[in-house]
N, C-alpha and C. Protein backbone atom coordinates (compact mmCIF):
# COMPACT_ATOMS: atom_id res chain seq x y z
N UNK A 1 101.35 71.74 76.43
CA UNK A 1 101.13 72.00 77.83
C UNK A 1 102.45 72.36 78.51
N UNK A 2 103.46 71.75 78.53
CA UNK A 2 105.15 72.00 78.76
C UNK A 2 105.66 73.07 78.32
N UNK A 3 105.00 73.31 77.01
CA UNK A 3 105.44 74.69 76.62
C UNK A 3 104.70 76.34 77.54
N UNK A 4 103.30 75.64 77.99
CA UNK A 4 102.61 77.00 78.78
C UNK A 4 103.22 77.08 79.99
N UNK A 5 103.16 75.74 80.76
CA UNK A 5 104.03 75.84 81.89
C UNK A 5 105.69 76.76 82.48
N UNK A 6 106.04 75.88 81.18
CA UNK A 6 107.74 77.06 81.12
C UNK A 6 107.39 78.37 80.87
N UNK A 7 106.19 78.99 80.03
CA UNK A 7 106.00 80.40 80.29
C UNK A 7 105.77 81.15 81.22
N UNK A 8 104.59 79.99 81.54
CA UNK A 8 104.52 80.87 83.09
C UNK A 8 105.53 81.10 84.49
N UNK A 9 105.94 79.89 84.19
CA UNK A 9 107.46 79.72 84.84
C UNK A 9 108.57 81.18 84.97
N UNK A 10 108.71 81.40 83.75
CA UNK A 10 109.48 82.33 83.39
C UNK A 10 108.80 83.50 83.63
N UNK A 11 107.60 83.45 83.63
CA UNK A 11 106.79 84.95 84.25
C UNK A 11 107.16 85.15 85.62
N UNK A 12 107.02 84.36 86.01
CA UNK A 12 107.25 84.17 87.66
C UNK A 12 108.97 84.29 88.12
N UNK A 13 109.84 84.21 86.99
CA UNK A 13 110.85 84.33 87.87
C UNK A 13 111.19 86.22 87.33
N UNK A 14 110.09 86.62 85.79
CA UNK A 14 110.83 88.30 86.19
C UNK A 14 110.04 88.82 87.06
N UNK A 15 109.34 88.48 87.40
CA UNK A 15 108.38 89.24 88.87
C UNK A 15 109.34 89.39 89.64
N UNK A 16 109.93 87.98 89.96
CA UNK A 16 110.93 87.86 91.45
C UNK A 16 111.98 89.05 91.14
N UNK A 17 112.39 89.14 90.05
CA UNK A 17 113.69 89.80 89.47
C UNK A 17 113.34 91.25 89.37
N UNK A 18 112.37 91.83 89.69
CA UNK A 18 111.52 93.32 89.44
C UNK A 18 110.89 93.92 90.58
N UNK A 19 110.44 95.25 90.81
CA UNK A 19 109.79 95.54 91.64
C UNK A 19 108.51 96.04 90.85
N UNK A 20 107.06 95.75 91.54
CA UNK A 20 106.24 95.72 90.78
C UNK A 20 105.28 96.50 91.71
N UNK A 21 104.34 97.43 90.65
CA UNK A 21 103.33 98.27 91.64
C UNK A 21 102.07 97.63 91.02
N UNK A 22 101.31 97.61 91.82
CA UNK A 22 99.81 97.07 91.68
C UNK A 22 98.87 97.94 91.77
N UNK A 23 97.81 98.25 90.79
CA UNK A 23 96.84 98.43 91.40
C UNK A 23 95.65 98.35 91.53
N UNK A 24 95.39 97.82 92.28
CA UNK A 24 94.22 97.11 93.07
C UNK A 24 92.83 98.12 93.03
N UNK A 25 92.78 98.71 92.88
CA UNK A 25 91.84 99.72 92.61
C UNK A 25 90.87 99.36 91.63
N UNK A 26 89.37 99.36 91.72
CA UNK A 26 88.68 98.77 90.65
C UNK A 26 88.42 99.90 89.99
N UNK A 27 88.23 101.56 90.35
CA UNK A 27 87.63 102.67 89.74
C UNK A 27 88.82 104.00 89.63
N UNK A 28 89.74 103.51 89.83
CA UNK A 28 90.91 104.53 89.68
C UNK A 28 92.09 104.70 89.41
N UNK A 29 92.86 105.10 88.54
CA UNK A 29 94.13 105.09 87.70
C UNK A 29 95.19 105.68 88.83
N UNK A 30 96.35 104.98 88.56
CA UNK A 30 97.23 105.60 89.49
C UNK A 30 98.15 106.43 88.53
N UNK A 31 99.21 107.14 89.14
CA UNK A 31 99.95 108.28 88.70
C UNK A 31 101.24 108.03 89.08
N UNK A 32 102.63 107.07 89.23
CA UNK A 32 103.24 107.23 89.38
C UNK A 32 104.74 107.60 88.63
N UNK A 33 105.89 108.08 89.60
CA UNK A 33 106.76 109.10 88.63
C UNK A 33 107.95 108.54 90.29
N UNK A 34 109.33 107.78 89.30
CA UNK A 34 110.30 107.56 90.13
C UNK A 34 110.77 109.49 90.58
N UNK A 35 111.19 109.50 91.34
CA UNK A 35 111.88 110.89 91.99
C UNK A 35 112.92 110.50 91.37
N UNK A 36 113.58 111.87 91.17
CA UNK A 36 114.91 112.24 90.21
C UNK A 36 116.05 110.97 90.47
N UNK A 37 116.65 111.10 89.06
CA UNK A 37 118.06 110.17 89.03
C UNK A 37 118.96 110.66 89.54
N UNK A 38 120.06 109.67 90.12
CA UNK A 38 121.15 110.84 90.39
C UNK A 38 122.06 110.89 89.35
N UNK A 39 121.60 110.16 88.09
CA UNK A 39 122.91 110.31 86.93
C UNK A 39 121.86 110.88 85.74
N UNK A 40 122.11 112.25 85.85
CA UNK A 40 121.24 113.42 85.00
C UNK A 40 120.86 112.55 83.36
N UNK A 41 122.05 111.67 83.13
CA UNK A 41 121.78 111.11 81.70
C UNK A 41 120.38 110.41 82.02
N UNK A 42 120.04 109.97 82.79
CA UNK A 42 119.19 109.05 82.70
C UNK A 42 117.50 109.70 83.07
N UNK A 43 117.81 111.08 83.36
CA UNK A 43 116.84 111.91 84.41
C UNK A 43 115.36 111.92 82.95
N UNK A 44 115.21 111.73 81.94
CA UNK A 44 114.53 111.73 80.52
C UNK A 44 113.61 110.00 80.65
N UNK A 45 114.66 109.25 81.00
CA UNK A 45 114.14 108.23 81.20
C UNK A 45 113.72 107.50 82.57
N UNK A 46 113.26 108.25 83.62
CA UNK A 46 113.40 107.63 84.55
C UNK A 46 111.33 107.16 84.74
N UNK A 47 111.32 106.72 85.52
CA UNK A 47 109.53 105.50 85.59
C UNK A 47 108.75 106.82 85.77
N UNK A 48 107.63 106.93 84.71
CA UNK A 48 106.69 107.72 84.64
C UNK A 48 105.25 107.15 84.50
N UNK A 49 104.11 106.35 85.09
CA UNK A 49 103.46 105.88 83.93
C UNK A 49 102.29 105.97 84.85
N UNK A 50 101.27 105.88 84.21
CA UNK A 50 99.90 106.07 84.14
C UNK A 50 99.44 104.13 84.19
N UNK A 51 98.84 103.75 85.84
CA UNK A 51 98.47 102.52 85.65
C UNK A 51 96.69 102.21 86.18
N UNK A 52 96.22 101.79 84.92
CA UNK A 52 95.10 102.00 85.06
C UNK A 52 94.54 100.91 86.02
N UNK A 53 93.12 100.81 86.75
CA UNK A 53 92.55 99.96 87.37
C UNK A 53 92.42 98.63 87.16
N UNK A 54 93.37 97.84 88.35
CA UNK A 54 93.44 96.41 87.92
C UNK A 54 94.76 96.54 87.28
N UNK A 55 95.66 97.47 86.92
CA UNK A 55 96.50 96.95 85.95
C UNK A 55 98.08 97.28 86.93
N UNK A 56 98.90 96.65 86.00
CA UNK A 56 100.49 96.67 87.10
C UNK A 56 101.12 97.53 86.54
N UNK A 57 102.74 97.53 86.53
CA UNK A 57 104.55 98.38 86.30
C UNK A 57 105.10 97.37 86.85
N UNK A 58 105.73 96.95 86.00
CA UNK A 58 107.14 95.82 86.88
C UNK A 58 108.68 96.66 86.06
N UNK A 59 109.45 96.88 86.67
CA UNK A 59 110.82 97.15 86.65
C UNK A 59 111.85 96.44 86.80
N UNK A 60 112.47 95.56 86.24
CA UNK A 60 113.40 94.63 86.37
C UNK A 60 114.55 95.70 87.28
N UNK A 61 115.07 94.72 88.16
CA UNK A 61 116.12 95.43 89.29
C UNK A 61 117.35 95.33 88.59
N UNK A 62 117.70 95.30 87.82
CA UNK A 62 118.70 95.51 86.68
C UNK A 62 118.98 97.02 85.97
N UNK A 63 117.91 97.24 85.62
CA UNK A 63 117.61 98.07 84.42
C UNK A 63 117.76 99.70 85.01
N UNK A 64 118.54 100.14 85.06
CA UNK A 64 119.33 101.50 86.08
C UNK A 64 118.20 102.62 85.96
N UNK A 65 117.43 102.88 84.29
CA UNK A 65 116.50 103.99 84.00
C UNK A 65 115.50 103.73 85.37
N UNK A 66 114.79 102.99 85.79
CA UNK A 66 114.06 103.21 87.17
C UNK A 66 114.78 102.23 88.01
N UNK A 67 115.63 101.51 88.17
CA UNK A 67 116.56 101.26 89.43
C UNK A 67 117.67 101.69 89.84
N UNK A 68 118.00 103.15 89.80
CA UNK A 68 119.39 103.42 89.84
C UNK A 68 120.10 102.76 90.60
N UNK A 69 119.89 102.22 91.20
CA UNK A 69 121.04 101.27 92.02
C UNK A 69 121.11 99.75 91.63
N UNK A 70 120.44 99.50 90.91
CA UNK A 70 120.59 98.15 89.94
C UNK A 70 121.15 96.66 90.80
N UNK A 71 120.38 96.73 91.65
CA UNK A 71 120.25 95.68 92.93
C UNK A 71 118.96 95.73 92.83
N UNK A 72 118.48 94.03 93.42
CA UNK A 72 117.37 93.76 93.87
C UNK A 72 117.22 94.60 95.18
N UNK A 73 118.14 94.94 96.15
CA UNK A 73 117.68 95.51 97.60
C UNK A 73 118.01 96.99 97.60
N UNK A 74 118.44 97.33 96.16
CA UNK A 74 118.33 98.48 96.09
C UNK A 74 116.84 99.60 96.15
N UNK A 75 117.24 100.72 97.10
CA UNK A 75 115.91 102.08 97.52
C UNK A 75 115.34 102.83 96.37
N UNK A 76 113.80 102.28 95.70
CA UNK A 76 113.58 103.29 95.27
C UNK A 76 112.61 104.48 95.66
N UNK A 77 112.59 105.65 95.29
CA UNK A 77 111.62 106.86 95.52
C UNK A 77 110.64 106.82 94.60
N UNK A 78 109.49 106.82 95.05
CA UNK A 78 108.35 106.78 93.86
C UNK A 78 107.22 107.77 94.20
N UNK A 79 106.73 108.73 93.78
CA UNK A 79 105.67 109.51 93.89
C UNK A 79 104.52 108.62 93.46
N UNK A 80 103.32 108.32 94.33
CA UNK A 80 102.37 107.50 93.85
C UNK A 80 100.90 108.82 94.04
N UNK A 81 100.04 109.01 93.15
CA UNK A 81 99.46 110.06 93.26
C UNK A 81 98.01 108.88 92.48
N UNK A 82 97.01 109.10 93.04
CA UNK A 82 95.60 109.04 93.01
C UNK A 82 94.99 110.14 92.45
N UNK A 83 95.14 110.34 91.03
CA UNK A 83 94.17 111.22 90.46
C UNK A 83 92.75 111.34 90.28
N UNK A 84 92.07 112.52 90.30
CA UNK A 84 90.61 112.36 89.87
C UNK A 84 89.92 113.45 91.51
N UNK A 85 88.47 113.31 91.55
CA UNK A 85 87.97 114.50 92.50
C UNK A 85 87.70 113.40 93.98
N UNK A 86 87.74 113.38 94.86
CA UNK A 86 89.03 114.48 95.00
C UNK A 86 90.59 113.99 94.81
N UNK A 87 91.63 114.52 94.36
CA UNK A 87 92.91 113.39 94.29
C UNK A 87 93.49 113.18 95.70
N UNK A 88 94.61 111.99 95.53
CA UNK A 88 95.18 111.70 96.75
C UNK A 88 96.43 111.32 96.64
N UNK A 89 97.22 111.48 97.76
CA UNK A 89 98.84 111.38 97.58
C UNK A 89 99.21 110.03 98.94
N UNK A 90 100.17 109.04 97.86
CA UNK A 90 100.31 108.32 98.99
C UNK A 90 101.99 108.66 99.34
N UNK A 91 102.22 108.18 100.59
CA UNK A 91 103.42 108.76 101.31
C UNK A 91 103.97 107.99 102.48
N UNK A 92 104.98 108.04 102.93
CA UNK A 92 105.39 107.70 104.01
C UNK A 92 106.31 108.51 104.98
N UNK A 93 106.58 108.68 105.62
CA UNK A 93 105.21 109.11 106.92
C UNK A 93 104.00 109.90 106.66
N UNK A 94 103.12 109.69 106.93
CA UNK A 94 102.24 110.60 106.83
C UNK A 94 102.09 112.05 106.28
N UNK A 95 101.64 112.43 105.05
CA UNK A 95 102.47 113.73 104.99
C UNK A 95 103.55 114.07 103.16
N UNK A 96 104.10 112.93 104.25
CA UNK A 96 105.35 112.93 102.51
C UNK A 96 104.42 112.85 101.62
N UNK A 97 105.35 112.82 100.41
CA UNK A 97 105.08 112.68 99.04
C UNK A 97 105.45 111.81 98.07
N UNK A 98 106.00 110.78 98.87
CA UNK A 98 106.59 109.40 97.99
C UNK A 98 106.83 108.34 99.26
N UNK A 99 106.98 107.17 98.05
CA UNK A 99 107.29 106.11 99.35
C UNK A 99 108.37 104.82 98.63
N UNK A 100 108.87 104.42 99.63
CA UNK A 100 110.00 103.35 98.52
C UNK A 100 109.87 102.08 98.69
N UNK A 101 110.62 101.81 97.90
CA UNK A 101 110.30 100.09 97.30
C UNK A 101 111.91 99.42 97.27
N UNK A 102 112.22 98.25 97.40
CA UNK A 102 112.92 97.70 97.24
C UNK A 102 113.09 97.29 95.74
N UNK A 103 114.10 97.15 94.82
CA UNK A 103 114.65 96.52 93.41
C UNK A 103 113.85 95.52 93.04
N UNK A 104 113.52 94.40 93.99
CA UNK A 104 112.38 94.05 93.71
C UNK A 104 111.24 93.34 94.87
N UNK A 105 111.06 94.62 95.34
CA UNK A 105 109.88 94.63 96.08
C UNK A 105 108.38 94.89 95.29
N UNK A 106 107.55 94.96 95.91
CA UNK A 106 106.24 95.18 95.32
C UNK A 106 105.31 96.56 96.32
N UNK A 107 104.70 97.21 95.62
CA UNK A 107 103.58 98.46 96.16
C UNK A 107 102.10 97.97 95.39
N UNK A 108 101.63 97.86 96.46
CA UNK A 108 100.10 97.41 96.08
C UNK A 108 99.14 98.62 96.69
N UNK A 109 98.34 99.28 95.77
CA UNK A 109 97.65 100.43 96.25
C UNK A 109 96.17 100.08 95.99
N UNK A 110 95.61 99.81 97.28
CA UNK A 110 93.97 99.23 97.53
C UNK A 110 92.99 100.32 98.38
N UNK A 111 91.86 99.95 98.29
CA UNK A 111 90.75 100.40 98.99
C UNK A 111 90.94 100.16 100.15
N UNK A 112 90.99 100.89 101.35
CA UNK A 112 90.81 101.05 102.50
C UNK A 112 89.54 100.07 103.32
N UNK A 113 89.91 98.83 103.83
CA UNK A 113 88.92 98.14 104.18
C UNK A 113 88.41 98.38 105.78
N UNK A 114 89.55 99.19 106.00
CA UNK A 114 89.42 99.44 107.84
C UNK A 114 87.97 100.64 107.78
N UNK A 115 87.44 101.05 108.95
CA UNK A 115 86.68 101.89 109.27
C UNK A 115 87.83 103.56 109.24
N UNK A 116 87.98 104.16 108.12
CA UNK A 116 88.50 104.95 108.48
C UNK A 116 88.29 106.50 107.49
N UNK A 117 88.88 107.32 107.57
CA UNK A 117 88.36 108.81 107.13
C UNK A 117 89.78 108.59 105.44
N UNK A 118 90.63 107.37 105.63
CA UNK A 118 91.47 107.82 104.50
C UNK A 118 90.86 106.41 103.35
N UNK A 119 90.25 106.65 102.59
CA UNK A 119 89.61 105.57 101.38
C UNK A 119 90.31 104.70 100.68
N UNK A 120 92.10 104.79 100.57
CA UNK A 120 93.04 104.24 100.04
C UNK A 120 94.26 103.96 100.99
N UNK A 121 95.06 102.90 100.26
CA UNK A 121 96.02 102.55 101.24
C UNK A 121 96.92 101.68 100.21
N UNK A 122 98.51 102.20 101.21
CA UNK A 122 99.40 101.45 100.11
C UNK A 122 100.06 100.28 101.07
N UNK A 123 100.70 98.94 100.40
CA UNK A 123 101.19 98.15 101.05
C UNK A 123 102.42 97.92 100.40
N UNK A 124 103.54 97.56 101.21
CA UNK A 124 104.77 97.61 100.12
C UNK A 124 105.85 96.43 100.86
N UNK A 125 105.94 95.39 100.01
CA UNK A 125 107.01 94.45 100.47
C UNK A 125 108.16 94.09 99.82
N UNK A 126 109.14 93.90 100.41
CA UNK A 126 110.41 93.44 100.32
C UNK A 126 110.90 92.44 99.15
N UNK A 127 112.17 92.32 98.50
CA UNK A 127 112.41 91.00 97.54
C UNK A 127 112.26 90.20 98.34
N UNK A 128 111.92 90.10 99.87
CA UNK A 128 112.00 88.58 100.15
C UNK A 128 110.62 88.57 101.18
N UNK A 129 109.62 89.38 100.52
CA UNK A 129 108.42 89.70 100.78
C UNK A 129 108.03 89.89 102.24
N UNK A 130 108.84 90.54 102.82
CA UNK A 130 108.65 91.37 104.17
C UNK A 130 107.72 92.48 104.13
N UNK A 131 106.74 92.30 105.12
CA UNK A 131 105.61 93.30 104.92
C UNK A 131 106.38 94.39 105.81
N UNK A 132 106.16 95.67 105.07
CA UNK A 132 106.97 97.39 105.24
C UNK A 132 105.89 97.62 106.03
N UNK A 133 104.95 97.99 105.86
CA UNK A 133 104.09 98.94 106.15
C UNK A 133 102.91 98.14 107.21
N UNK A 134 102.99 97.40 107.76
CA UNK A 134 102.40 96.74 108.90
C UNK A 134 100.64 96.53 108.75
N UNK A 135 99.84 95.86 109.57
CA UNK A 135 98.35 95.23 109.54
C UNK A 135 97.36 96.19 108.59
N UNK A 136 98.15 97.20 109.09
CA UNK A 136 97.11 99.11 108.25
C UNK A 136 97.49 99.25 107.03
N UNK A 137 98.00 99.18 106.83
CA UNK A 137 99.09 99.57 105.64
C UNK A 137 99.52 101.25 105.62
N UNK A 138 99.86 101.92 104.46
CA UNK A 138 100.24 103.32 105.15
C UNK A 138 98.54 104.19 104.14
N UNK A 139 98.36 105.18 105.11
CA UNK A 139 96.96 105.95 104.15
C UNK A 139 98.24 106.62 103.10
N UNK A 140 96.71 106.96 102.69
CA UNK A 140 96.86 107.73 101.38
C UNK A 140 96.02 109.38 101.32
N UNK A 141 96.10 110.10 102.05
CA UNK A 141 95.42 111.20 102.50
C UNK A 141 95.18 112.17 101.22
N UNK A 142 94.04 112.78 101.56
CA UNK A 142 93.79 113.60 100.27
C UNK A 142 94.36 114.94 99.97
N UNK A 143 95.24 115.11 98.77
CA UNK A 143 95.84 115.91 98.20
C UNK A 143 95.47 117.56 99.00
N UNK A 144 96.47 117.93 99.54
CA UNK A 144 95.95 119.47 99.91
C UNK A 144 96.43 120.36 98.49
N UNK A 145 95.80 121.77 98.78
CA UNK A 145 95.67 122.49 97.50
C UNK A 145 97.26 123.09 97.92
N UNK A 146 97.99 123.31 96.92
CA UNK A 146 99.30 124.16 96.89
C UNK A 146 98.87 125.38 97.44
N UNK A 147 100.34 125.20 98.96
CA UNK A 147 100.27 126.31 99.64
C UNK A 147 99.25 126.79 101.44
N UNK A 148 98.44 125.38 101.36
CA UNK A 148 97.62 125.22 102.44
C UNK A 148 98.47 124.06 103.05
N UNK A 149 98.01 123.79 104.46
CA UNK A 149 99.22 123.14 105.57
C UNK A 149 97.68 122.69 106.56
């Protein structure tokens, strides 16, 4: 029993030590891809991954390939994309095409519970779990076709 405890223990402190994306989504895979490195060596390895429904990404705030700034309060850029018909792009402000996270902050991308025209929504907090994105959280608006405005 001492021995499960200290595991979980230790789960809980690389969470703290990582920034982690969630997603909350019961019927849809997310798409995310850190925006470029600024140290080209690393531009091969930087966070690419496919996270399916229900499932996470944790990034230790150490590890430079997706934290280039290798601080917990270090800014990252993350393209978070909602694939499938129709797809959707989440962003901040409204519009953009990525949104950031703290070294080890957390992005949780859920179903839209408000009465509203956008079906998804991202929430994103701080290493010292400061809510970013306020009561709404930020939408997630649906993908326009390349070249339409």
């Amino acid at each position: 029993m001492r021995s499960l405890f200290l595991l979980l223990l230790a789960a809980c402190a690389f969470d703290a030590n990582a920034y982690c994306i969630y997603n909350q989504l019961a019927d849809r895979s997310l798409r995310v891809e850190q925006l470029t490195d600024p140290d080209k060596l690393r531009e091969d390895r930087r966070l690419k991954a496919t996270i399916p429904p229900g499932g996470s990404h944790c990034c230790p705030f150490h590890r430079l390939d997706c934290n280039p700034g290798g601080r917990n309060n270090s800014v990252v850029n993350l393209s978070i994309d909602i694939p499938g018909d129709p797809p959707f792009t989440c962003g901040f402000p409204e519009g953009a095409t990525h949104v950031k996270v703290t070294g080890s902050g957390t992005v949780r991308v859920q179903k839209n519970t408000r009465q509203s025209a956008y079906p998804y929504i991202v929430r994103i907090s701080t290493h010292d779990r400061q809510n970013l994105t306020g009561p709404k959280g930020l939408v997630c608006p649906e993908e326009r076709p390349k070249g339409k405005k």
